[in-house]
N, C-alpha and C. Protein backbone atom coordinates (compact mmCIF):
# COMPACT_ATOMS: atom_id res chain seq x y z
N UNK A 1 96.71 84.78 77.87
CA UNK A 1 96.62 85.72 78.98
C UNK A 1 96.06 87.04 78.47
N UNK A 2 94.53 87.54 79.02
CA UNK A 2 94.04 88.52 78.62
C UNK A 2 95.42 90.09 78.44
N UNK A 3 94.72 91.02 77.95
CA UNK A 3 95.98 91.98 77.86
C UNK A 3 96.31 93.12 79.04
N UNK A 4 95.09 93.43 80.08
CA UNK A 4 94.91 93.73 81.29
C UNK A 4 95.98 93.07 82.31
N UNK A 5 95.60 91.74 82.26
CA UNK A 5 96.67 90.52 83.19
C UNK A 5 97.88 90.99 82.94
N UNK A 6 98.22 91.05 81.46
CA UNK A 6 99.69 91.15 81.33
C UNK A 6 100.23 92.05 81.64
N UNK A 7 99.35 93.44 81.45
CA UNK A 7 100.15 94.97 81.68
C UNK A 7 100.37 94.91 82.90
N UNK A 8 99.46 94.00 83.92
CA UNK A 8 99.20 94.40 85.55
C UNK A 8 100.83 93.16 86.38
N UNK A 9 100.77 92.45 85.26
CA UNK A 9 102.12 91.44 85.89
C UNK A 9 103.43 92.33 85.18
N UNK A 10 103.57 93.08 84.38
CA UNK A 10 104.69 93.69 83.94
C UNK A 10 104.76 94.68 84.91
N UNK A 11 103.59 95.50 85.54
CA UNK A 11 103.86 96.52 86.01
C UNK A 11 104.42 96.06 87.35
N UNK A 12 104.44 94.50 87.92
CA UNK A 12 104.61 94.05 89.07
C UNK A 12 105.63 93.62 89.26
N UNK A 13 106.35 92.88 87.50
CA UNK A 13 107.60 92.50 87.45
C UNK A 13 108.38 93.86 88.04
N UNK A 14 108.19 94.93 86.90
CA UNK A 14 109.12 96.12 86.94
C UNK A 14 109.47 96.57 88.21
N UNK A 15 108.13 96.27 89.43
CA UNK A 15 108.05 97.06 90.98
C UNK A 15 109.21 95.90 91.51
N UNK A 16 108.96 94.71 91.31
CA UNK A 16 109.60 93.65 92.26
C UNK A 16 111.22 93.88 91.72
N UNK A 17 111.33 93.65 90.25
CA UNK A 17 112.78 94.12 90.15
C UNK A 17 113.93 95.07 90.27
N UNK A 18 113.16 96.39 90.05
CA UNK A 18 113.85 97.35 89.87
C UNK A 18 114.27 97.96 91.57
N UNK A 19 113.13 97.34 92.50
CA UNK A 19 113.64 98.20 93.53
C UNK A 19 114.70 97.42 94.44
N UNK A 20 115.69 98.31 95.66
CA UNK A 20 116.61 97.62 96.25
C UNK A 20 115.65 96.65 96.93
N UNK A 21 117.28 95.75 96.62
CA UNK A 21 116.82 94.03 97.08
C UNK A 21 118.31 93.44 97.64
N UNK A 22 118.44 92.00 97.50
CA UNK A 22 120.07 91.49 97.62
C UNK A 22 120.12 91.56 96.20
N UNK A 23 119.82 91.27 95.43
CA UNK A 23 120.35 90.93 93.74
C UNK A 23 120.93 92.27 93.54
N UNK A 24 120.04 93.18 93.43
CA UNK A 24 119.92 94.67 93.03
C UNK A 24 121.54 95.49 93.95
N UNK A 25 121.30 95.03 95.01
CA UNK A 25 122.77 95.55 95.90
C UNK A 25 123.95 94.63 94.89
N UNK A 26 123.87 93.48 95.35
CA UNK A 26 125.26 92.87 94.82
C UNK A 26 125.78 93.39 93.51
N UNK A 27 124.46 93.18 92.18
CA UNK A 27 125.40 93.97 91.19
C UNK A 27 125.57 95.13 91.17
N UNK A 28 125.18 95.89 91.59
CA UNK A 28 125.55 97.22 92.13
C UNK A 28 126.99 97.16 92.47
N UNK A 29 127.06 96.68 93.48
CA UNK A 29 128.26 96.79 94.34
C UNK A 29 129.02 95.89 93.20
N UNK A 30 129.27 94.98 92.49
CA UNK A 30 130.32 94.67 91.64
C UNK A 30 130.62 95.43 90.48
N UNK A 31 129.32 96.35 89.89
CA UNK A 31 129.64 97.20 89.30
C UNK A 31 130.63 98.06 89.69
N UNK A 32 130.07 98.57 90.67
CA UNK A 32 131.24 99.80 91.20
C UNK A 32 132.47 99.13 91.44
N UNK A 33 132.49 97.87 91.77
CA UNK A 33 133.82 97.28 91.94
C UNK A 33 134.61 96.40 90.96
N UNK A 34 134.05 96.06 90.32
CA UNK A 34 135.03 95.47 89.32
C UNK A 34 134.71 95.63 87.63
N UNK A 35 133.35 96.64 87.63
CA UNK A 35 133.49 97.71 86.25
C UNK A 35 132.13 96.38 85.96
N UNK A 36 131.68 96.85 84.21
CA UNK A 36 130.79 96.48 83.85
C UNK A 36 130.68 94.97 83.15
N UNK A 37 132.16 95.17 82.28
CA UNK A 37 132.37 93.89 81.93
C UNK A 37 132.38 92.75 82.85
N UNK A 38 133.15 92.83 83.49
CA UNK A 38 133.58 91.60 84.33
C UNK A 38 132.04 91.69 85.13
N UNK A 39 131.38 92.35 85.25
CA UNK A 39 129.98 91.81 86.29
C UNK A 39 129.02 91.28 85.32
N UNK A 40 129.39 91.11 83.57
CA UNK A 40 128.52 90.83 83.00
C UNK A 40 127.72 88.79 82.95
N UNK A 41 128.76 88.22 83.71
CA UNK A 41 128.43 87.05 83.94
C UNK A 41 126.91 87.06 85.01
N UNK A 42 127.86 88.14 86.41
CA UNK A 42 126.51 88.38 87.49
C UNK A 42 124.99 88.48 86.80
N UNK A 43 125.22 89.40 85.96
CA UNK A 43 123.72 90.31 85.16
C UNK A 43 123.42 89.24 84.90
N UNK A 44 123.87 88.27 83.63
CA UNK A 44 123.21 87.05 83.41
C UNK A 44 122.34 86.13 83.89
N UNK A 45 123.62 86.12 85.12
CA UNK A 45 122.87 84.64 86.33
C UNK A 45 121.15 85.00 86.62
N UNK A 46 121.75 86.62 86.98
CA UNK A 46 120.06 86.83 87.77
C UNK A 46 118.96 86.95 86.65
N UNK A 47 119.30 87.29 85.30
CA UNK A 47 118.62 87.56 84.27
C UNK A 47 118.13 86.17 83.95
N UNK A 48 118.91 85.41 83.93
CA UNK A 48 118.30 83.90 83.70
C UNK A 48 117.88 82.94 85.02
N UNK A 49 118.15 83.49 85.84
CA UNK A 49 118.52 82.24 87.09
C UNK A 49 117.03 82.49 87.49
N UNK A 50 116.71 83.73 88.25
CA UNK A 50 115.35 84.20 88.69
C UNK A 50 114.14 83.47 87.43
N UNK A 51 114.04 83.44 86.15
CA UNK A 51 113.12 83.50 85.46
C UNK A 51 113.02 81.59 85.24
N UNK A 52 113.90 80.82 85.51
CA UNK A 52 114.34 79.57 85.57
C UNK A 52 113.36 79.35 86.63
N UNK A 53 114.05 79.72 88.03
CA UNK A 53 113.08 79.29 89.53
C UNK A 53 111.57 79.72 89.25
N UNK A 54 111.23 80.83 89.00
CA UNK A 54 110.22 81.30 88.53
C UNK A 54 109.29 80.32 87.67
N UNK A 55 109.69 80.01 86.71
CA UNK A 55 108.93 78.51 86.03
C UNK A 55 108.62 77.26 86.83
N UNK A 56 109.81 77.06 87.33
CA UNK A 56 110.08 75.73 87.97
C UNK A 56 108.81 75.78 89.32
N UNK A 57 108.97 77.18 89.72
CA UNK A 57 107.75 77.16 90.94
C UNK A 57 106.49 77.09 90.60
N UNK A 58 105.61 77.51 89.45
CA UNK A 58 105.08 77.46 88.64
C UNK A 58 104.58 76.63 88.74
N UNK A 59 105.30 75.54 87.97
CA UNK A 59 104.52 74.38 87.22
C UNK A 59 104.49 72.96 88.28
N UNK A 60 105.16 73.34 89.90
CA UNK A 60 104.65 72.71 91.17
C UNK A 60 105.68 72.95 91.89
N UNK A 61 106.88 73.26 92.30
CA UNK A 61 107.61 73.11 92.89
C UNK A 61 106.83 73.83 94.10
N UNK A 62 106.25 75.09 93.96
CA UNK A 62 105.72 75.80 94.77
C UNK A 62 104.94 75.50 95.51
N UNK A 63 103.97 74.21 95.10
CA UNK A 63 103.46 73.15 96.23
C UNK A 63 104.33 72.50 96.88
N UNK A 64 105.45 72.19 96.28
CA UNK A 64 106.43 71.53 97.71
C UNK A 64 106.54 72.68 98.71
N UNK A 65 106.96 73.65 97.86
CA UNK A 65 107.43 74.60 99.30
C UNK A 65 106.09 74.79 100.26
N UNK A 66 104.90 75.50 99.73
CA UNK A 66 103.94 75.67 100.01
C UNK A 66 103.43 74.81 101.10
N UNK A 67 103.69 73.61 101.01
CA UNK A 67 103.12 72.18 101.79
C UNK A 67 104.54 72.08 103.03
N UNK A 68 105.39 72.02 102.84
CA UNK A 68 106.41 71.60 103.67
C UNK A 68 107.14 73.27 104.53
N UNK A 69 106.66 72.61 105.95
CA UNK A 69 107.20 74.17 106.56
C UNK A 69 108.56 74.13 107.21
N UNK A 70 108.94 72.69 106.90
CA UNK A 70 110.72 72.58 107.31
C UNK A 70 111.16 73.35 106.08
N UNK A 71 110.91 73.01 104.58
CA UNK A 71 111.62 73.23 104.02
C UNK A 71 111.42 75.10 103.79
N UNK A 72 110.59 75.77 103.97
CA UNK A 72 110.39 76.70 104.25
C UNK A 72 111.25 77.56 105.35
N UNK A 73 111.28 77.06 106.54
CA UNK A 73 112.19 77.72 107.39
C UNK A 73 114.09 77.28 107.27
N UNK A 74 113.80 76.23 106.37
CA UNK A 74 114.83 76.00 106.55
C UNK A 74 116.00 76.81 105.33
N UNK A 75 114.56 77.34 103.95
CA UNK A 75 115.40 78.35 103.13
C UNK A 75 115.27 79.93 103.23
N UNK A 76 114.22 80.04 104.75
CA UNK A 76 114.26 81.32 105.31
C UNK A 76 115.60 81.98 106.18
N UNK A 77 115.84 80.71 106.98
CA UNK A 77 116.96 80.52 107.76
C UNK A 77 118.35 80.78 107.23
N UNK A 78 118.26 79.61 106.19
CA UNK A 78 119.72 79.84 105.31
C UNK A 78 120.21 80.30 105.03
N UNK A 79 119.15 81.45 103.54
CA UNK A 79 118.94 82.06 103.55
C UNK A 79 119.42 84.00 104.02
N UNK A 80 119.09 83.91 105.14
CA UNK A 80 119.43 84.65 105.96
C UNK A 80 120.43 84.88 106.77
N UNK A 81 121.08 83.81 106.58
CA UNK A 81 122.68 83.70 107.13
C UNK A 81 123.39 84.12 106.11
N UNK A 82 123.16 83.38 104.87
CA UNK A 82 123.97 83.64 103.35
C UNK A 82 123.99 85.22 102.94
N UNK A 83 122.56 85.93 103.70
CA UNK A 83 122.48 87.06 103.10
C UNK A 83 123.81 88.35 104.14
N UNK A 84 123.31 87.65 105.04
CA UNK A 84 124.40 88.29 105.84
C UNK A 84 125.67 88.06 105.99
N UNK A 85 126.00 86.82 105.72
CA UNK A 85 127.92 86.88 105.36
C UNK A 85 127.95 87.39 103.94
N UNK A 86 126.69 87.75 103.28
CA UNK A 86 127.64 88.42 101.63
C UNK A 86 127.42 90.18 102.31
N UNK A 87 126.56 90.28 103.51
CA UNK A 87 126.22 91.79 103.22
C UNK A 87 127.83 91.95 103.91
N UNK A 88 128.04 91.13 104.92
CA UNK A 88 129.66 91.22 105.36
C UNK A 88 130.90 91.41 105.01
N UNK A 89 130.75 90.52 104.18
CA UNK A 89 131.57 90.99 102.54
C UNK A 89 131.84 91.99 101.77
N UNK A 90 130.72 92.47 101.21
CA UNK A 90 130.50 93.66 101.06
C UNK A 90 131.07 95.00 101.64
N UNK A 91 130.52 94.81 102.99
CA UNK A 91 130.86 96.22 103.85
C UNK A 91 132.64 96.28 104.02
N UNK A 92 133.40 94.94 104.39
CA UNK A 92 134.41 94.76 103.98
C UNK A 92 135.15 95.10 102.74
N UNK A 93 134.87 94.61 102.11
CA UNK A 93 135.44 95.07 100.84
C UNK A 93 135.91 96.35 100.35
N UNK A 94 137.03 96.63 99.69
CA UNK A 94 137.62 97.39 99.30
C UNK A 94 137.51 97.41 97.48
N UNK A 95 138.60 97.99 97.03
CA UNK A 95 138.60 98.44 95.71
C UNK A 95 139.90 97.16 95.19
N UNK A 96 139.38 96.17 94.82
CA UNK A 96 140.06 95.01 94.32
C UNK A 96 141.63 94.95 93.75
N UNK A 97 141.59 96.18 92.97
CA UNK A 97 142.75 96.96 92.02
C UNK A 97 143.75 97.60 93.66
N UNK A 98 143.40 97.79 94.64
CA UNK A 98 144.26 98.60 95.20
C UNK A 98 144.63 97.52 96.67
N UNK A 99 143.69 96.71 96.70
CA UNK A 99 143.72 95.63 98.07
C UNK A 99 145.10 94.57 97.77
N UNK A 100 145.09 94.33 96.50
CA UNK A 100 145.77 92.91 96.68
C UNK A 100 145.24 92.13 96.92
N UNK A 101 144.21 91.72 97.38
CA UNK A 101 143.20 90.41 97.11
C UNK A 101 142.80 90.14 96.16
N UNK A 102 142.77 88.53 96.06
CA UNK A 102 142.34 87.67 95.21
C UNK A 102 140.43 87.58 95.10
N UNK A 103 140.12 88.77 94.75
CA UNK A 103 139.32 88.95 94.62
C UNK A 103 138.19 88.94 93.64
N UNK A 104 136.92 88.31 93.34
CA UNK A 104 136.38 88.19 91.92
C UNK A 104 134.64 88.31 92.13
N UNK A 105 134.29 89.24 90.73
CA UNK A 105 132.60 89.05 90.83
C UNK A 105 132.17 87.54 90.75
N UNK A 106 130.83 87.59 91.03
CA UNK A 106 130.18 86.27 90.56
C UNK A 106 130.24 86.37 89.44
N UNK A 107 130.35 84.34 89.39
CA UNK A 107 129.94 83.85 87.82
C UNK A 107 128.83 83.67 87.58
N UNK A 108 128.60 83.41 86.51
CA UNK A 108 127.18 83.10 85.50
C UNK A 108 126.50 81.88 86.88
N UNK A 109 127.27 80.96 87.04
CA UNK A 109 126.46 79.88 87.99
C UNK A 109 125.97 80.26 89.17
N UNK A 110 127.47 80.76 90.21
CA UNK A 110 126.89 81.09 91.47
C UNK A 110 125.70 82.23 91.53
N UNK A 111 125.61 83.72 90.41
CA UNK A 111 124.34 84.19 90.78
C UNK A 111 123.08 83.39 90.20
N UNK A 112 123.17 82.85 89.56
CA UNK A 112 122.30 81.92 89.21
C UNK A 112 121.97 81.00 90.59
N UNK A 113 122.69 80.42 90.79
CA UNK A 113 122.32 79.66 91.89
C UNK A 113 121.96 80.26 93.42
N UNK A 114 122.31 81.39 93.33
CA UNK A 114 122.00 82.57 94.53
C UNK A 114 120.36 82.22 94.38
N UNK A 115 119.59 82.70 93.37
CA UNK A 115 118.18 82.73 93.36
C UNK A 115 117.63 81.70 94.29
N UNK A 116 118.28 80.41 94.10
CA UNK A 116 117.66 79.43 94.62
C UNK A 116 117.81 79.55 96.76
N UNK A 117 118.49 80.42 96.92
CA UNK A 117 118.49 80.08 98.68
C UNK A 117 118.85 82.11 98.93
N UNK A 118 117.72 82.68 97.99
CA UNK A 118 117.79 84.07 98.01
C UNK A 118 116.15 83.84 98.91
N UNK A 119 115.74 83.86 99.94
CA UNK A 119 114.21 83.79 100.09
C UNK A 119 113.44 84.71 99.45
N UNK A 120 113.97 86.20 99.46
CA UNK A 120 112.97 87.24 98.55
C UNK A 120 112.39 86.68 97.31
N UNK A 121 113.34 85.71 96.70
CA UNK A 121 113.03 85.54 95.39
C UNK A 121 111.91 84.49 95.36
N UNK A 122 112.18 83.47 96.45
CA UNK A 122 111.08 82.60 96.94
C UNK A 122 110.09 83.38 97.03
N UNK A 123 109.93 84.13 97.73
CA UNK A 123 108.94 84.82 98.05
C UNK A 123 107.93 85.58 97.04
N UNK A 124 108.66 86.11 96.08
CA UNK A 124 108.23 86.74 94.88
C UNK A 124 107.94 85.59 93.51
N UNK A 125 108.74 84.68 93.45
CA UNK A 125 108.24 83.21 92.73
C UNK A 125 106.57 82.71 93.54
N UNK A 126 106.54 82.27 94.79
CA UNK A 126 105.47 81.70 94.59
C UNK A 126 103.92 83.03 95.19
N UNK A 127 103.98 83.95 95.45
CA UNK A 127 103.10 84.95 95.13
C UNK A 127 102.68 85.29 93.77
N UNK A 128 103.84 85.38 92.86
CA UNK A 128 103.87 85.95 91.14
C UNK A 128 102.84 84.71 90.45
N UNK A 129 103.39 83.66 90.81
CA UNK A 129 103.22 82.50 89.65
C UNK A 129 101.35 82.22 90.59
N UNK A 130 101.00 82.21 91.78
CA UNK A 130 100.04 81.95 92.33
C UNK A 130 99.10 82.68 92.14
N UNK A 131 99.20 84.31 91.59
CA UNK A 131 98.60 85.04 90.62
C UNK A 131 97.91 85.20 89.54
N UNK A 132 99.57 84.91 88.80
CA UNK A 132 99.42 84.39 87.25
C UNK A 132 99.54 83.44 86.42
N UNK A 133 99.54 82.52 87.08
CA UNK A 133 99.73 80.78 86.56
C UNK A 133 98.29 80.70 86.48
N UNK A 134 97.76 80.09 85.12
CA UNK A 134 96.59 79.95 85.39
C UNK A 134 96.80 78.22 85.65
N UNK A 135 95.73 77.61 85.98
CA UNK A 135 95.60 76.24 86.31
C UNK A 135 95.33 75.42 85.34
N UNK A 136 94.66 76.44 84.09
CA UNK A 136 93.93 75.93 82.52
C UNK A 136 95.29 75.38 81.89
N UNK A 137 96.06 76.61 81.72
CA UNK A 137 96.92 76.10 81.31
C UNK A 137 98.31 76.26 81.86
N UNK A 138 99.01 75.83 82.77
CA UNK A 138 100.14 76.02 83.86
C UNK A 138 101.61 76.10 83.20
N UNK A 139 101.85 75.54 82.10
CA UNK A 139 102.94 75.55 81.53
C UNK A 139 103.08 77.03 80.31
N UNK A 140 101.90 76.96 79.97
CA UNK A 140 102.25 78.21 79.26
C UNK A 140 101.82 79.55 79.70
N UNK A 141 101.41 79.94 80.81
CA UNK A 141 100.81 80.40 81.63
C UNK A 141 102.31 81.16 81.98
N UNK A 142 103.14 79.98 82.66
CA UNK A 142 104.42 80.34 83.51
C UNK A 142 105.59 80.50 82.64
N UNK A 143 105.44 80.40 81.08
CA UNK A 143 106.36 80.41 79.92
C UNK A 143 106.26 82.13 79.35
N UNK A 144 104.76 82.94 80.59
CA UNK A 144 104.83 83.86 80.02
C UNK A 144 105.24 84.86 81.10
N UNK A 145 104.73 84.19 82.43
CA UNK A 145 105.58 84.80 83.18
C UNK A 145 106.89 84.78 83.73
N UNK A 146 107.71 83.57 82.93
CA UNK A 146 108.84 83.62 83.22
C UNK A 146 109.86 84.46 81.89
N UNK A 147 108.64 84.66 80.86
CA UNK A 147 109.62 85.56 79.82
C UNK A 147 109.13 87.01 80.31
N UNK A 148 108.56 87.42 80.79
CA UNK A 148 108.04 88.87 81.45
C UNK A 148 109.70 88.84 82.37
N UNK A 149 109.99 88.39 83.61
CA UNK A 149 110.72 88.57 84.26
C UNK A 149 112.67 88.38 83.39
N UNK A 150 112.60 87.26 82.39
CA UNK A 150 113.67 87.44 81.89
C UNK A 150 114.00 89.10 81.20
N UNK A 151 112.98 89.69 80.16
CA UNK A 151 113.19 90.96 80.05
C UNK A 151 113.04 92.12 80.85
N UNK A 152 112.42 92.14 81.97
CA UNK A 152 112.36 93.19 83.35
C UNK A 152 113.86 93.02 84.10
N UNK A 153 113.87 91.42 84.20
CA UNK A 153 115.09 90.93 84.89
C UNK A 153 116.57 91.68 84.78
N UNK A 154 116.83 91.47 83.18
CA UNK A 154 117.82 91.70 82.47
C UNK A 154 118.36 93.20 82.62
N UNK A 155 116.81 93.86 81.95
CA UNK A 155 116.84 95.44 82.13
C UNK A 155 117.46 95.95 83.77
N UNK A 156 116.64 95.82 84.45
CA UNK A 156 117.02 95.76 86.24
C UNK A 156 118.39 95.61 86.55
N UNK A 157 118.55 94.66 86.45
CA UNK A 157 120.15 94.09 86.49
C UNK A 157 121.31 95.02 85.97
N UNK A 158 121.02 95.27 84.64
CA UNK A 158 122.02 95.82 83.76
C UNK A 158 122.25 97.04 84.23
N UNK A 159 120.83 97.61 84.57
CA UNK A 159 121.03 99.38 84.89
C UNK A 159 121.58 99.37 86.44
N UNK A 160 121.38 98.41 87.45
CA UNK A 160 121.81 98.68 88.57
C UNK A 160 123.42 98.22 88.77
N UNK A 161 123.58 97.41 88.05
CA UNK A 161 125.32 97.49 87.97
C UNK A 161 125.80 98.84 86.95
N UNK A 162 125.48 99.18 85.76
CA UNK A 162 126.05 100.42 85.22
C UNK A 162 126.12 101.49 86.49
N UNK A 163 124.63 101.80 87.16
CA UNK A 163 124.57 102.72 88.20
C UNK A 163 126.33 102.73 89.31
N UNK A 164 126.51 101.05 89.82
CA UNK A 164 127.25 101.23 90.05
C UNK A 164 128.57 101.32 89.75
N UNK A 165 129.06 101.30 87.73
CA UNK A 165 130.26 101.31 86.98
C UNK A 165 130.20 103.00 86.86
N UNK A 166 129.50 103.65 87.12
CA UNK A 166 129.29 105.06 86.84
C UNK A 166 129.44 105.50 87.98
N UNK A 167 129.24 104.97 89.79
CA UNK A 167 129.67 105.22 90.88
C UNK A 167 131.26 105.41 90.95
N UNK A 168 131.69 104.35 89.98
CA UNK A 168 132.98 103.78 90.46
C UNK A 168 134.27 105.66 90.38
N UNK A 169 133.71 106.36 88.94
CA UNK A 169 134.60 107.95 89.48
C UNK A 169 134.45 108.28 90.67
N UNK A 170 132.93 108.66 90.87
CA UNK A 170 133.02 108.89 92.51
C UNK A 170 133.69 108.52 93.66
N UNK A 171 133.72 107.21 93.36
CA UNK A 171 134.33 106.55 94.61
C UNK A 171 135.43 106.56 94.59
N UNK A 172 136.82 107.36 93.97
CA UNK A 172 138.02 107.17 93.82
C UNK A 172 138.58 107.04 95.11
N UNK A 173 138.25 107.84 96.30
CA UNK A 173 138.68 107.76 97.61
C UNK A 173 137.81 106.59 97.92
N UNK A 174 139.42 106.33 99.41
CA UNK A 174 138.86 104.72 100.11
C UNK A 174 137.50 105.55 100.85
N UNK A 175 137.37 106.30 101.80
CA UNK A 175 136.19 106.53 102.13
C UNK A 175 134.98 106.70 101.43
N UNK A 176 134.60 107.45 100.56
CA UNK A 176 133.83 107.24 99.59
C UNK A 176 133.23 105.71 98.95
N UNK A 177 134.37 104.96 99.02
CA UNK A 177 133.93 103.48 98.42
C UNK A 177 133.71 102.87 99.81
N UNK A 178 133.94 102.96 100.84
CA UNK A 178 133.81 102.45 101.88
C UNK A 178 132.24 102.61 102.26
N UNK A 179 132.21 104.39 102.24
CA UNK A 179 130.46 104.09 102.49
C UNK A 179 129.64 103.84 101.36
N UNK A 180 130.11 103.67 100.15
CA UNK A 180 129.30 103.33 99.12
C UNK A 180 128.92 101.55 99.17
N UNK A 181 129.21 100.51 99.59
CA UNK A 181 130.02 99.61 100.43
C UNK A 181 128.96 99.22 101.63
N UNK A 182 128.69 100.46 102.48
CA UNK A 182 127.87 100.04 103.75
C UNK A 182 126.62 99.93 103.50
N UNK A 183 126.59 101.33 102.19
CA UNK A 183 125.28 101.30 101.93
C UNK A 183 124.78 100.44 101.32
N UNK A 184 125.29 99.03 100.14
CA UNK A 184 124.94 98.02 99.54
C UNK A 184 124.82 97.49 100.64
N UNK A 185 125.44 96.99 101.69
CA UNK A 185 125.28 96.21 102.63
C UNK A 185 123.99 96.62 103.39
N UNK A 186 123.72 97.67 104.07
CA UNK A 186 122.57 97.95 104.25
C UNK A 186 121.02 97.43 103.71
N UNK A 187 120.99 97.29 102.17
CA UNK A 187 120.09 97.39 101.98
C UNK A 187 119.55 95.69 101.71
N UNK A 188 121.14 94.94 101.87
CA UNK A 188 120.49 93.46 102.28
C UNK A 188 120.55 93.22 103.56
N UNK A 189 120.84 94.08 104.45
CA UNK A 189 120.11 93.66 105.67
C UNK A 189 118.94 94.06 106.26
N UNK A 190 118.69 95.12 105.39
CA UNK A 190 117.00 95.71 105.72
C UNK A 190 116.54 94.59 104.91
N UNK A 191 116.78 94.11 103.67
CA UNK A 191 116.01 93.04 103.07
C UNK A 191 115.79 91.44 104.06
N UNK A 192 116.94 91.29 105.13
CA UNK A 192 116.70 90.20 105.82
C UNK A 192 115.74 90.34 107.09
N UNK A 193 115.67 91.73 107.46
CA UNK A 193 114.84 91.86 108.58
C UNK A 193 113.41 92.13 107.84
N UNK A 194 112.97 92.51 106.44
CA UNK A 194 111.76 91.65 105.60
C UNK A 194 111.12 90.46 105.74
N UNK A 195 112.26 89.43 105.01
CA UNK A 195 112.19 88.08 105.21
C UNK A 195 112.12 87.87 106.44
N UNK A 196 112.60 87.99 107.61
CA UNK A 196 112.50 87.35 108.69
C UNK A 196 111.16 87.62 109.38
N UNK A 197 110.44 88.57 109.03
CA UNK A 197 109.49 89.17 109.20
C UNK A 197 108.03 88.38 108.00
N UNK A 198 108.80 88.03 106.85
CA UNK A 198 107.48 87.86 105.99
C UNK A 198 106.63 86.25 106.17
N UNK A 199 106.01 86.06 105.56
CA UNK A 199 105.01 84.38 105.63
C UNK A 199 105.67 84.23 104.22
N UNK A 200 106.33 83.36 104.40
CA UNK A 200 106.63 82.67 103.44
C UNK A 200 106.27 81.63 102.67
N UNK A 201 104.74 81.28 103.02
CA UNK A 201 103.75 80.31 102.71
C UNK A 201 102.97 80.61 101.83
């Protein structure tokens, strides 16, 4: 991959990751809620999970999706329900330590497995890889854009949950965490009225 290509897909990783999204809210919001450690499974999932799908679309999956428009609406749809009972969640949610609920961040699997019925991420998998996959060579092509996104990924992740373990003084009052709370929720439901809005083809 010339060295132009690469600076221009890093600079695209960095735009797609770093800004609010659902990934970007959730660890956020577990940061602030259940501190840094315990969200360090979350950071993982998405650090590895995204750069996993990312390959996998790559090297064809992305012609299934691409070709099939059930299966398309049907992980736009999903999707979009999933995003909205977690933004629900969310806005619900309280301060774990003071609720009495049996309450817990994601593990290493479920954000991992989030990627897969996250549509943004669909969305950003088969645009990215349809870019920069070359056709010459498709496997190593997508071995480089899926290690671009594991280190953007990771970085992204890490700083937007600290952001929110460094919220967590602030938020000592229930109001304070309450709208800190609406506002994660917010910004995956502006992300679903995106998706519901984008071509996902």
């Amino acid at each position: 991959m010339p060295l132009d290509v690469l600076l221009s897909l890093i600079g695209i990783a960095v735009a797609a990751a770093w800004t609010p999204g659902p990934n970007n809210a959730l660890v956020a919001s577990s940061g602030a809620r259940f501190g840094i450690r315990r969200t360090i499974p979350h950071i993982i999932g998405i650090g590895v999970g995204f750069p996993i799908m990312i390959f996998c679309v790559a090297i064809g999956l992305g012609q299934i999706f691409q070709q099939s428009a059930v299966l398309r609406e049907i992980i736009r749809y999903g999707g979009i329900v999933l995003l909205l009972f977690v933004a629900w969640n969310i806005a619900r949610a309280g301060d774990p330590t003071k609720n009495g609920k049996n309450t817990r961040p994601f593990s290493f699997v479920q954000a991992a497995a989030f990627q897969w019925v996250n549509p943004k991420a669909w969305v950003m998998a088969i645009g990215i890889s349809a870019q920069y996959v070359s056709s010459d060579a498709p496997v190593f092509t997508a071995l480089i854009v899926s290690t671009v996104f594991l280190v953007v990924g990771f970085g992204s992740a890490s700083s937007w949950a600290m952001f929110g373990a460094v919220m967590q003084h602030w938020l000592g009052s229930n109001n304070r965490l309450r709208i800190f709370n609406f506002t994660m929720a917010a910004l995956i439901v502006l992300s679903v009225f995106i998706i519901f809005f984008a071509e996902l083809a």
